[in-house]
C-alpha atoms as a PDB file:
ATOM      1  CA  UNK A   1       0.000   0.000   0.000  1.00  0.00           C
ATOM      2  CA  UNK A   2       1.943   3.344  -0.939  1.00  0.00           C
ATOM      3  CA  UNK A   3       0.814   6.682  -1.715  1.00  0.00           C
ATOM      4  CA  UNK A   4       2.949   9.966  -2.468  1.00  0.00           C
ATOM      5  CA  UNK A   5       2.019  13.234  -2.065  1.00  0.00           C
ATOM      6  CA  UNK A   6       3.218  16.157  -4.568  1.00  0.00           C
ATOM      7  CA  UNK A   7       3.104  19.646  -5.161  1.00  0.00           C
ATOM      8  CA  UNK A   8       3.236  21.241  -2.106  1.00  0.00           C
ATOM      9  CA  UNK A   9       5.389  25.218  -1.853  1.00  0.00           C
ATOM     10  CA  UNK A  10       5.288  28.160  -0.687  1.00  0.00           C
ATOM     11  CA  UNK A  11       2.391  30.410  -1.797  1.00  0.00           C
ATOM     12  CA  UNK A  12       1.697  33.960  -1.443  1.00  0.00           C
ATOM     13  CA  UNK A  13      -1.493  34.397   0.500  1.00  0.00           C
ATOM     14  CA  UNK A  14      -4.377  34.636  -2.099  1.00  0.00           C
ATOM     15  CA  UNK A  15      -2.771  31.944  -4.366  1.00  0.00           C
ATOM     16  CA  UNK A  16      -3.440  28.596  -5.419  1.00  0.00           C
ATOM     17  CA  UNK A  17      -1.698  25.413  -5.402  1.00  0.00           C
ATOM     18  CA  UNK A  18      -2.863  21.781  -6.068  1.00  0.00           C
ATOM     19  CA  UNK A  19      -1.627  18.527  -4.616  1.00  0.00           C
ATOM     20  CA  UNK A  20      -1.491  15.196  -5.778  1.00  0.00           C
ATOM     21  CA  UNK A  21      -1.680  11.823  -4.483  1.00  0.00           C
ATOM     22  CA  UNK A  22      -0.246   9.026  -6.250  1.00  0.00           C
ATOM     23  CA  UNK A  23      -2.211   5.689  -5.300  1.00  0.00           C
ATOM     24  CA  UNK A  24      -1.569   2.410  -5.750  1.00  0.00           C
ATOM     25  CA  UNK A  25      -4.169   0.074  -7.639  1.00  0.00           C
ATOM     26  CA  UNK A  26      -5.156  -1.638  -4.425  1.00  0.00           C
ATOM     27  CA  UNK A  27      -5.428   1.610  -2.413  1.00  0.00           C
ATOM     28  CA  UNK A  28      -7.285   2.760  -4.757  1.00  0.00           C
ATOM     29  CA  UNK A  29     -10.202   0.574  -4.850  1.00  0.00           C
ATOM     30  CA  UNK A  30     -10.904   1.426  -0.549  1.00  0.00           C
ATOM     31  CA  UNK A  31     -14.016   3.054  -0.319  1.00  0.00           C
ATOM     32  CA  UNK A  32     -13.170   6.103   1.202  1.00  0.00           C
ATOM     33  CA  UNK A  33      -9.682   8.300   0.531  1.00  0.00           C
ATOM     34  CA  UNK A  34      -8.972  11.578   1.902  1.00  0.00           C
ATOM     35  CA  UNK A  35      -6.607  14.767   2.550  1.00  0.00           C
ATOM     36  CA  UNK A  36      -5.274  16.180   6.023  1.00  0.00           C
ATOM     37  CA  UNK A  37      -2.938  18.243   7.473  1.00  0.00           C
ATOM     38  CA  UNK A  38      -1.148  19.169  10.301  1.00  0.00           C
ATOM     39  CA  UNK A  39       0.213  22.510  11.508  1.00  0.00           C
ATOM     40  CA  UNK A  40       2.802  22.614  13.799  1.00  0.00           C
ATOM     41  CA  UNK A  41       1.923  22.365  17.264  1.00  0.00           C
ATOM     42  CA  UNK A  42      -1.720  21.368  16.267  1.00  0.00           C
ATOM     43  CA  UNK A  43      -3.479  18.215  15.846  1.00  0.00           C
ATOM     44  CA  UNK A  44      -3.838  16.475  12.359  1.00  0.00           C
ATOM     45  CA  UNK A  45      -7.328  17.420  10.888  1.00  0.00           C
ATOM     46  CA  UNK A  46      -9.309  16.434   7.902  1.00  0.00           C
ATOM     47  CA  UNK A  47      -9.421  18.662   5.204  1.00  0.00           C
ATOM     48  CA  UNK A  48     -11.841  16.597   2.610  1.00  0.00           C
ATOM     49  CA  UNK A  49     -12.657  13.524   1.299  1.00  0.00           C
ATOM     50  CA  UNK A  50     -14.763  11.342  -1.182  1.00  0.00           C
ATOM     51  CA  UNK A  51     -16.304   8.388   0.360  1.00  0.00           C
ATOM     52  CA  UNK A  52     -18.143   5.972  -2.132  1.00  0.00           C
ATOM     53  CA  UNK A  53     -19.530   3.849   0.722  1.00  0.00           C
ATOM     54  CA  UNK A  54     -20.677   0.429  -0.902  1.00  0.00           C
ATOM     55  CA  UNK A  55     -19.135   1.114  -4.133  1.00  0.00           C
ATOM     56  CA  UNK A  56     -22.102   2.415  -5.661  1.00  0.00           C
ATOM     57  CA  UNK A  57     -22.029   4.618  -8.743  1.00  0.00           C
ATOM     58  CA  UNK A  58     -22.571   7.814  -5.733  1.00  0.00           C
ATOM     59  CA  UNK A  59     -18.974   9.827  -4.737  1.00  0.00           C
ATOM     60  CA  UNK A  60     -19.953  11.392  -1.620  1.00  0.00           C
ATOM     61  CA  UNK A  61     -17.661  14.848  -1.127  1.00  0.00           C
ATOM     62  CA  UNK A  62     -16.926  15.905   2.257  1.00  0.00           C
ATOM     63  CA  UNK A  63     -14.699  19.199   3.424  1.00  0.00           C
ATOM     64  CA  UNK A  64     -13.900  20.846   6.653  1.00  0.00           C
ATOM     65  CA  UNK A  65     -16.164  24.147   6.796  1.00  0.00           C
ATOM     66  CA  UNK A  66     -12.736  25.828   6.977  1.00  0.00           C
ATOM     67  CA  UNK A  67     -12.237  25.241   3.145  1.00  0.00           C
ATOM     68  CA  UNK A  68     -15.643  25.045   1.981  1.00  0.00           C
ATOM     69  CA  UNK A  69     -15.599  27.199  -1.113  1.00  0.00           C
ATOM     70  CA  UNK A  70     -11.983  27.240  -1.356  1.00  0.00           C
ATOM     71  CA  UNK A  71     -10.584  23.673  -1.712  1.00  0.00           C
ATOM     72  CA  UNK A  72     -11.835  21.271  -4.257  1.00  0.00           C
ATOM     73  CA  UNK A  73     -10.817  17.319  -4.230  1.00  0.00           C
ATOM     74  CA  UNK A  74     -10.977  15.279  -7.200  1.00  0.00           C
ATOM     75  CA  UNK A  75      -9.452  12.131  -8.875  1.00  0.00           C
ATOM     76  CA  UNK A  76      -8.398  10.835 -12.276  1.00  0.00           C
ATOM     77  CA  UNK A  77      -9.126   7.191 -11.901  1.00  0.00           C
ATOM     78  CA  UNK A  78      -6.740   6.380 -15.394  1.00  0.00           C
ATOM     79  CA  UNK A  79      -3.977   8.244 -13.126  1.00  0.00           C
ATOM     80  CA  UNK A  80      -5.013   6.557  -9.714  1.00  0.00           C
ATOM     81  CA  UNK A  81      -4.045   9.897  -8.532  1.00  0.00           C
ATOM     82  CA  UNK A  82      -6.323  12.058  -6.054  1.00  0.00           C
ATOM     83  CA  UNK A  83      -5.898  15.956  -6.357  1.00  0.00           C
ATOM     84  CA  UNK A  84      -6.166  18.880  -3.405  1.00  0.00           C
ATOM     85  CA  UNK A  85      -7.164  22.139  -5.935  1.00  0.00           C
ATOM     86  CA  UNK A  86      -6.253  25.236  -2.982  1.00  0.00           C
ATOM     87  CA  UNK A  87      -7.538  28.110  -4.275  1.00  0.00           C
ATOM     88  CA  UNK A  88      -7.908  31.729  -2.484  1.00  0.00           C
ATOM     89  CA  UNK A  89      -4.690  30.560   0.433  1.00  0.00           C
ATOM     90  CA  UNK A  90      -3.987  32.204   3.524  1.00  0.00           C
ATOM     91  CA  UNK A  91      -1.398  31.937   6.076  1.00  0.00           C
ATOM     92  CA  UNK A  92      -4.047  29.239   8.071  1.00  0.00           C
ATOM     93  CA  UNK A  93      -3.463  26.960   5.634  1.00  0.00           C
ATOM     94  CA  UNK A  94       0.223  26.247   6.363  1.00  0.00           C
ATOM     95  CA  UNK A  95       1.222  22.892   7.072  1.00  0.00           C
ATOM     96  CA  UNK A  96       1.904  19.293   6.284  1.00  0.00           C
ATOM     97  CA  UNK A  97      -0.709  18.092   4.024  1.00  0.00           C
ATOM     98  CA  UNK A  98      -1.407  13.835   3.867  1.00  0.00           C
ATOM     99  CA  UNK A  99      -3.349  11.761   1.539  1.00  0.00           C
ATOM    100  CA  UNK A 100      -4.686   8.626   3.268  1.00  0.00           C
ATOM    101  CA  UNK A 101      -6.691   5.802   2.693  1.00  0.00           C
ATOM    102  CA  UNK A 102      -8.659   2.753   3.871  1.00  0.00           C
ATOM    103  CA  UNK A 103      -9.643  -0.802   3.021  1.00  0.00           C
ATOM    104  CA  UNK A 104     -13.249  -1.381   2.998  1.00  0.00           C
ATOM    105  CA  UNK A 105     -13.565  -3.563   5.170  1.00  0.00           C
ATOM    106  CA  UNK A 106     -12.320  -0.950   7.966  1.00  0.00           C
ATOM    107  CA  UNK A 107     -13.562   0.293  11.392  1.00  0.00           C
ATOM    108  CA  UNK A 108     -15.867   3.435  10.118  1.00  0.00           C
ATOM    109  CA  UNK A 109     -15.981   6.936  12.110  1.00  0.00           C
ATOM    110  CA  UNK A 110     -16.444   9.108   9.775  1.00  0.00           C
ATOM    111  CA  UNK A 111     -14.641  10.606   6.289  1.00  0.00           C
ATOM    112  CA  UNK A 112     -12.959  13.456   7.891  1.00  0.00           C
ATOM    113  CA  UNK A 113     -11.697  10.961  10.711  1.00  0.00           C
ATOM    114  CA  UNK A 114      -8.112  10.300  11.122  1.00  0.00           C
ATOM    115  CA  UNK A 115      -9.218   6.566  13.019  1.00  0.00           C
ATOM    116  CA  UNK A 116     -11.113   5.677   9.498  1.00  0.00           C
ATOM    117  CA  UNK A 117      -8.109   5.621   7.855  1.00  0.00           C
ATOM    118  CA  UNK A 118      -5.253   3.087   8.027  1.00  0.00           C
ATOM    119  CA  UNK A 119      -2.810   4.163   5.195  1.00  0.00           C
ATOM    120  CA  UNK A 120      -1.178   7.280   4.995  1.00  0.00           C
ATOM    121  CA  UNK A 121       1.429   9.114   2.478  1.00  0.00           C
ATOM    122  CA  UNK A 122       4.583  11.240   3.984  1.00  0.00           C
ATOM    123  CA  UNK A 123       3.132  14.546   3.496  1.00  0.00           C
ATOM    124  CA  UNK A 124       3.773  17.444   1.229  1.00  0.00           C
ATOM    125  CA  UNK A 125       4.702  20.476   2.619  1.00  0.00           C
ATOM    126  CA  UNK A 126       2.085  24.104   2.603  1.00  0.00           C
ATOM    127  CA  UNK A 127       3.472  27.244   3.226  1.00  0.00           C
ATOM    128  CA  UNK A 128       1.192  30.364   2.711  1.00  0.00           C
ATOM    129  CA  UNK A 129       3.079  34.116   3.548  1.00  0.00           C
END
């Protein structure tokens, strides 16, 4: 199970960048995969997620109210790769940002949970001035 985060900076405040996770095949088919981050001296937190639950044609699409409107997740299933669009960044939005995912099969709390997921990527560094 490996996935790699890319395209973290720096950003001036009021710019953009998007991330990428690279996932493998088997990652790929969990039913739930998902971005976080961590500032320093805070507490990972979930940033957003797509959950397709049973594996039913329906993508659910979950973010944390603090990027509502700003942040868009997507993925490119030919690419296995998951993307983080950041639009409109501010200095709050500094810090390490992780892909993770889950098998299925998985104790369930929630898509914006870190104790949902069980795989994780290294992180790609955020830094808004």
């Amino acid at each position: 199970v490996q996935l790699v985060e890319s395209g973290g900076g720096s950003v001036q405040a009021g710019g953009s960048l998007r991330l990428s996770c690279s996932a493998s095949e088997y990652t790929y088919r969990s039913d739930s995969i998902g971005w976080f981050r961590q500032a320093p001296g805070k507490e990972r937190e979930g940033v957003a997620a797509r959950y397709t639950g049973d594996g039913g044609p329906v993508t659910s699409i979950y973010y944390a109210d603090s990027v509502k409107g700003r942040f868009t997740i997507s993925q490119d299933n030919a690419k296995n790769t998951v993307y983080l669009q950041m639009n409109s960044l501010n200095p709050e939005d500094t810090a390490m940002y992780y892909c993770a995912t889950r098998p299925s099969s998985g104790s369930w709390f929630g898509p914006l949970q870190l104790k949902s997921y069980n795989y994780w990527g290294q992180g790609t560094q955020v830094t808004v001035s």
